[in-house]
N, C-alpha and C. Protein backbone atom coordinates (compact mmCIF):
# COMPACT_ATOMS: atom_id res chain seq x y z
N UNK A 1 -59.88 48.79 20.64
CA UNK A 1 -59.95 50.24 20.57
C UNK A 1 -59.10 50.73 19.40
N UNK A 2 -59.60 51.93 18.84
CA UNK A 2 -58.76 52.80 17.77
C UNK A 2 -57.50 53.18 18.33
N UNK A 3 -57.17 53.52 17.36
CA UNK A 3 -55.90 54.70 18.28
C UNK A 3 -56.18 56.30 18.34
N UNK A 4 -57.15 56.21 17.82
CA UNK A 4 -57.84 57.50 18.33
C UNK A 4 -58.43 57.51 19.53
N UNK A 5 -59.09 56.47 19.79
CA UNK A 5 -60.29 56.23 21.21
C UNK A 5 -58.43 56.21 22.01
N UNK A 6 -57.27 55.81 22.03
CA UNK A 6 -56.73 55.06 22.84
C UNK A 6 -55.91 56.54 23.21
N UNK A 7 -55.63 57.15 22.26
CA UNK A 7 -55.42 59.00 22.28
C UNK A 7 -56.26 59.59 23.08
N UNK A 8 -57.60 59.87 22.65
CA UNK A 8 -58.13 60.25 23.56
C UNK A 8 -58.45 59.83 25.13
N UNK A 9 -58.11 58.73 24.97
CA UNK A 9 -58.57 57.84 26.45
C UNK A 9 -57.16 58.74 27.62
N UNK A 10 -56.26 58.35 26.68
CA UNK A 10 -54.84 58.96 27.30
C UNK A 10 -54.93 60.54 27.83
N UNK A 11 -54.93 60.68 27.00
CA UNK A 11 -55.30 62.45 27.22
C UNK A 11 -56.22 62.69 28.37
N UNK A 12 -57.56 62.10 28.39
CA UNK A 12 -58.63 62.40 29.30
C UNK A 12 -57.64 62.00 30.76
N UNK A 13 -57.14 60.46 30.61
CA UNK A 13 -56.53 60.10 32.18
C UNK A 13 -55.22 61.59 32.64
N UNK A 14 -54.48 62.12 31.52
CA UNK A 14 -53.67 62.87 31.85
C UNK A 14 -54.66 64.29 32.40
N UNK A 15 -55.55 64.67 31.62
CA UNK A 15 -56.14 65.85 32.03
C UNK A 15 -57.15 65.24 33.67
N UNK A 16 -57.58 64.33 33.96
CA UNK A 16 -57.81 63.97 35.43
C UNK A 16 -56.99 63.82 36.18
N UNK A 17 -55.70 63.39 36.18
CA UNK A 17 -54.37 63.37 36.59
C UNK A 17 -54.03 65.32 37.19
N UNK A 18 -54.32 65.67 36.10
CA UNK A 18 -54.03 67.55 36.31
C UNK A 18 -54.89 68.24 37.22
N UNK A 19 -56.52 67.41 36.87
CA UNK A 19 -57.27 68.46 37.98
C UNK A 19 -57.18 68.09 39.39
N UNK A 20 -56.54 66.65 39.64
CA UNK A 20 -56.59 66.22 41.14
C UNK A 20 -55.40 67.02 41.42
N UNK A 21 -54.57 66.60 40.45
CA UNK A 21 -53.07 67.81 41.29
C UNK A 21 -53.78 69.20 41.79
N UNK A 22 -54.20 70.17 40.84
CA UNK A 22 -54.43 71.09 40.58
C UNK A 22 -55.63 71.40 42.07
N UNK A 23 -56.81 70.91 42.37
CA UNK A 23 -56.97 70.67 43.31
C UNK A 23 -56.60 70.27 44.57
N UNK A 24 -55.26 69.16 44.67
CA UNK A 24 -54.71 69.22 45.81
C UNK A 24 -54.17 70.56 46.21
N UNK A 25 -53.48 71.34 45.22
CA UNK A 25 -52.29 72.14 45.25
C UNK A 25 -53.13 73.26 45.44
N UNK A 26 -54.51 73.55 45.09
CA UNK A 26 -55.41 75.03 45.53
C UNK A 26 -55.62 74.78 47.69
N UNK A 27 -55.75 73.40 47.90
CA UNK A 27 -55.97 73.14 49.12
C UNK A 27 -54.63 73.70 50.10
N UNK A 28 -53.44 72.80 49.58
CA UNK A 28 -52.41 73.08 50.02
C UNK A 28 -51.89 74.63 50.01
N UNK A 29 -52.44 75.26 49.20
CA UNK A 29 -52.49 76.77 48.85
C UNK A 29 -52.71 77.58 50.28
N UNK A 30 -54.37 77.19 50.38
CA UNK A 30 -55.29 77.68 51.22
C UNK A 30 -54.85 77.08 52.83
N UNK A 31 -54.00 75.63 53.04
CA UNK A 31 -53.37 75.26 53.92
C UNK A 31 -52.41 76.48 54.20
N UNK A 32 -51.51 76.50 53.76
CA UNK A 32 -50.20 77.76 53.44
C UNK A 32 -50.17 78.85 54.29
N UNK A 33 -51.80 79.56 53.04
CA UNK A 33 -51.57 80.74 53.61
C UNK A 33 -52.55 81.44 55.13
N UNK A 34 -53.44 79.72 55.40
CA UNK A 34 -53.83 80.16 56.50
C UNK A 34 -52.84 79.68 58.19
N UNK A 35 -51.83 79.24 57.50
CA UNK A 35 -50.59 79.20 58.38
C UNK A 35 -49.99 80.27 58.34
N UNK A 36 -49.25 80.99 57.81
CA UNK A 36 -48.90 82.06 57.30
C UNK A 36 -49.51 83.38 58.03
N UNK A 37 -50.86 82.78 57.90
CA UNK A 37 -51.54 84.01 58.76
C UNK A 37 -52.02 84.09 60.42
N UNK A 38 -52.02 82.60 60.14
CA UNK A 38 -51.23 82.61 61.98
C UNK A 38 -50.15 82.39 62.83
N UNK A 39 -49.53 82.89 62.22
CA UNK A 39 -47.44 82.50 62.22
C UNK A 39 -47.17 83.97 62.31
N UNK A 40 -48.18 84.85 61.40
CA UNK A 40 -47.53 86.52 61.53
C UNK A 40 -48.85 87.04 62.87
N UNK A 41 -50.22 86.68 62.69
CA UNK A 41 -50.42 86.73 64.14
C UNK A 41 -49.71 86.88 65.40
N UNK A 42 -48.99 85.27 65.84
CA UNK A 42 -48.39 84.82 66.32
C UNK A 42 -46.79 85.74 66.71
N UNK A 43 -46.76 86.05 65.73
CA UNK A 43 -45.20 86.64 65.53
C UNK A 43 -45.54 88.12 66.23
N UNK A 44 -46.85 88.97 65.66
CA UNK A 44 -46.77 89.91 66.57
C UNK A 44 -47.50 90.23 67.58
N UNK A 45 -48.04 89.01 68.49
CA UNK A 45 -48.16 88.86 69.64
C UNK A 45 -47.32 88.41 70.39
N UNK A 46 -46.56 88.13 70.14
CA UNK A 46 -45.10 87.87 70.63
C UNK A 46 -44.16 89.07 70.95
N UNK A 47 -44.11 89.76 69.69
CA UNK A 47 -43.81 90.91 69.72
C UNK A 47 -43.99 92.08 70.28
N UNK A 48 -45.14 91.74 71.07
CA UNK A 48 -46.10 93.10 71.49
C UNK A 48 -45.87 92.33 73.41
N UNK A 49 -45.78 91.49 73.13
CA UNK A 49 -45.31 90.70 74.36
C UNK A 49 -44.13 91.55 74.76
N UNK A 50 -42.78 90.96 74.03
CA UNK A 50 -41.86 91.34 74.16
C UNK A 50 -41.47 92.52 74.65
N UNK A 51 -42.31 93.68 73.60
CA UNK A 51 -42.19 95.45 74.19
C UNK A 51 -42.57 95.58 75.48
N UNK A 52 -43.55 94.48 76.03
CA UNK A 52 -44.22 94.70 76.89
C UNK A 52 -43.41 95.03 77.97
N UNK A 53 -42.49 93.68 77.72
CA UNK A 53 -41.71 92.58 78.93
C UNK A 53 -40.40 94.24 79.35
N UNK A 54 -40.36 94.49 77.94
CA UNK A 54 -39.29 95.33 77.64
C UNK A 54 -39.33 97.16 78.89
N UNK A 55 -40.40 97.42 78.39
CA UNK A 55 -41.15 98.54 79.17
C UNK A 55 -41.43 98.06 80.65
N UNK A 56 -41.36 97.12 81.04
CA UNK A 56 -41.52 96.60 82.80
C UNK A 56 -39.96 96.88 82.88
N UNK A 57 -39.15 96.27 82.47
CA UNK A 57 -37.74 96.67 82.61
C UNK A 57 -37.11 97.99 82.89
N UNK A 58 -37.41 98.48 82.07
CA UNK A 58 -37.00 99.72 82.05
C UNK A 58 -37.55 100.62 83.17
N UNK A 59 -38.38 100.34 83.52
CA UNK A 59 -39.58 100.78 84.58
C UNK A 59 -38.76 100.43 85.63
N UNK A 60 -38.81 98.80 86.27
CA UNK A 60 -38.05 98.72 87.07
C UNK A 60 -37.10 99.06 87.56
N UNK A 61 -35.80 99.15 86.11
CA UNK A 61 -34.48 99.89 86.59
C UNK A 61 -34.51 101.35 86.73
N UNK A 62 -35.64 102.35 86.45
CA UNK A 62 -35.76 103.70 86.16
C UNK A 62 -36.17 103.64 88.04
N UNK A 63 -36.79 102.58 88.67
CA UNK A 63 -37.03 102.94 89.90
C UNK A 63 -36.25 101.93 91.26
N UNK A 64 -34.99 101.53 90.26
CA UNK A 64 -34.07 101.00 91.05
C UNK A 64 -32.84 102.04 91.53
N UNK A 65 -32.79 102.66 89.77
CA UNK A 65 -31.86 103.96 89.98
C UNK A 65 -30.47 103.17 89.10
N UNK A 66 -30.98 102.33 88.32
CA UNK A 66 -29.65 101.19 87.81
C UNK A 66 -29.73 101.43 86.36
N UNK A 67 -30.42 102.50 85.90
CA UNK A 67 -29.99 102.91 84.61
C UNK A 67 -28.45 103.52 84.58
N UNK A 68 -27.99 102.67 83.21
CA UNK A 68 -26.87 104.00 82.57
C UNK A 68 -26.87 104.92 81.75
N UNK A 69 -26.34 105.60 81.55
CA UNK A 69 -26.79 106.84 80.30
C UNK A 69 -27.24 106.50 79.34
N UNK A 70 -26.76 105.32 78.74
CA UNK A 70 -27.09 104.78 77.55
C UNK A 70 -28.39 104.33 77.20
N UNK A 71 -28.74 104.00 78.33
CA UNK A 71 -30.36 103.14 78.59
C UNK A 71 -31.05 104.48 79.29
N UNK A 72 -30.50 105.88 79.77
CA UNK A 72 -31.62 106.83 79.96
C UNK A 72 -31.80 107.39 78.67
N UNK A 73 -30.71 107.08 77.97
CA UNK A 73 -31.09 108.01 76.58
C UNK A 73 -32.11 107.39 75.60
N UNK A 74 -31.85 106.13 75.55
CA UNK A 74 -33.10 104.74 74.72
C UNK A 74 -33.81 104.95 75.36
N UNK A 75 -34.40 105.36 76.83
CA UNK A 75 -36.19 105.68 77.73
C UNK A 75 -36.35 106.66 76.60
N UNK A 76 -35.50 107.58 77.03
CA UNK A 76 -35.72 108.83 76.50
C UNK A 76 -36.64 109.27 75.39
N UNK A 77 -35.84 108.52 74.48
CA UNK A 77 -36.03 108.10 73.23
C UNK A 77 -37.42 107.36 72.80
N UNK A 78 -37.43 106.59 73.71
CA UNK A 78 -38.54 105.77 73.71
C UNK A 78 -39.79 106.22 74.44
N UNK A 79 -39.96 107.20 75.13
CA UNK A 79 -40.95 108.02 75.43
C UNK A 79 -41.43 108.95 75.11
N UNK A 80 -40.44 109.73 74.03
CA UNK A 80 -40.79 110.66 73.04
C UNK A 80 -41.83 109.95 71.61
N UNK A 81 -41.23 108.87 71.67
CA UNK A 81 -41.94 108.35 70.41
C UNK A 81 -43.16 107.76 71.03
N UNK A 82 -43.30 107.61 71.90
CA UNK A 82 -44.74 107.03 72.70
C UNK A 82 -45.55 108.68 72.52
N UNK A 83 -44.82 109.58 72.66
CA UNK A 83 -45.58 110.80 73.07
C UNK A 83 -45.88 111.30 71.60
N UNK A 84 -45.08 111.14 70.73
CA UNK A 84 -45.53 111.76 69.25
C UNK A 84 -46.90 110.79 68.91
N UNK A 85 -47.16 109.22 69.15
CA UNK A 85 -47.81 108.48 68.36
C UNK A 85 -49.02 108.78 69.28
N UNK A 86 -48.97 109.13 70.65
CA UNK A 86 -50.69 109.87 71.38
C UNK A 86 -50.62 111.38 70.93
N UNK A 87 -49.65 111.89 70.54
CA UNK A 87 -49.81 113.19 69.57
C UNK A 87 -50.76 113.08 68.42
N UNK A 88 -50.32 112.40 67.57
CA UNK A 88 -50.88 111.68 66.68
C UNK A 88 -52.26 111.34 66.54
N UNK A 89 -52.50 110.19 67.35
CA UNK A 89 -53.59 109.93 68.08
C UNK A 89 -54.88 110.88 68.18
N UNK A 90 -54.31 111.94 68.81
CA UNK A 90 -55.25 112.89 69.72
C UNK A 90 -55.44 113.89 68.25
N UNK A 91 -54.47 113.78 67.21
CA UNK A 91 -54.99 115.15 66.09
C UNK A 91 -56.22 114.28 65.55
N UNK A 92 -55.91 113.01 65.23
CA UNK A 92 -56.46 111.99 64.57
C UNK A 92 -58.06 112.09 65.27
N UNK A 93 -58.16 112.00 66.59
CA UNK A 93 -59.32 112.25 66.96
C UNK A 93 -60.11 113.12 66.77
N UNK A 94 -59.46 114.38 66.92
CA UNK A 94 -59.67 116.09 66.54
C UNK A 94 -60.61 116.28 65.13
N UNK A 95 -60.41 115.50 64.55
CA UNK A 95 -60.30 116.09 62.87
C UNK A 95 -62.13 115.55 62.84
């Protein structure tokens, strides 16, 4: 072989070398971010869990009578903002 053919030969193995990377790494990409997208799924079903778990609580102690001020003022709080977002809601429907 030349050393041209032996140049080019080189080159070609380096540029096949690049597209298998380059191809692994679009896979691993698409691996990623379809983890990613069931990890934040995940995260706020969990989350929505949690409020859930959270709101039985509060429920319970609101009909145990074992709230303290502190925790009638966070209901409080937390039922107003339930009531603005079906406020919300209901203009949203309106329109």
């Amino acid at each position: 072989m030349s050393a041209l053919e032996d140049h080019i030969k080189r080159i070609n193995d380096k540029l096949q070398h690049l597209l298998k990377k380059y191809s692994f790494l679009q896979k691993e990409n698409l691996r990623l971010r379809q983890e990613l997208h069931f990890l934040k799924k995940s995260l706020e079903d969990k989350t929505a869990h949690a409020n859930l778990l959270e709101q039985r609580i509060d429920v319970l102690k609101i009909s145990k009578g074992t709230m303290t001020e502190e925790e009638k003022k966070l209901f409080e709080k937390r039922i107003r903002q339930y009531l603005k977002e079906i406020d919300k809601c209901i203009n949203f429907m309106n329109e």
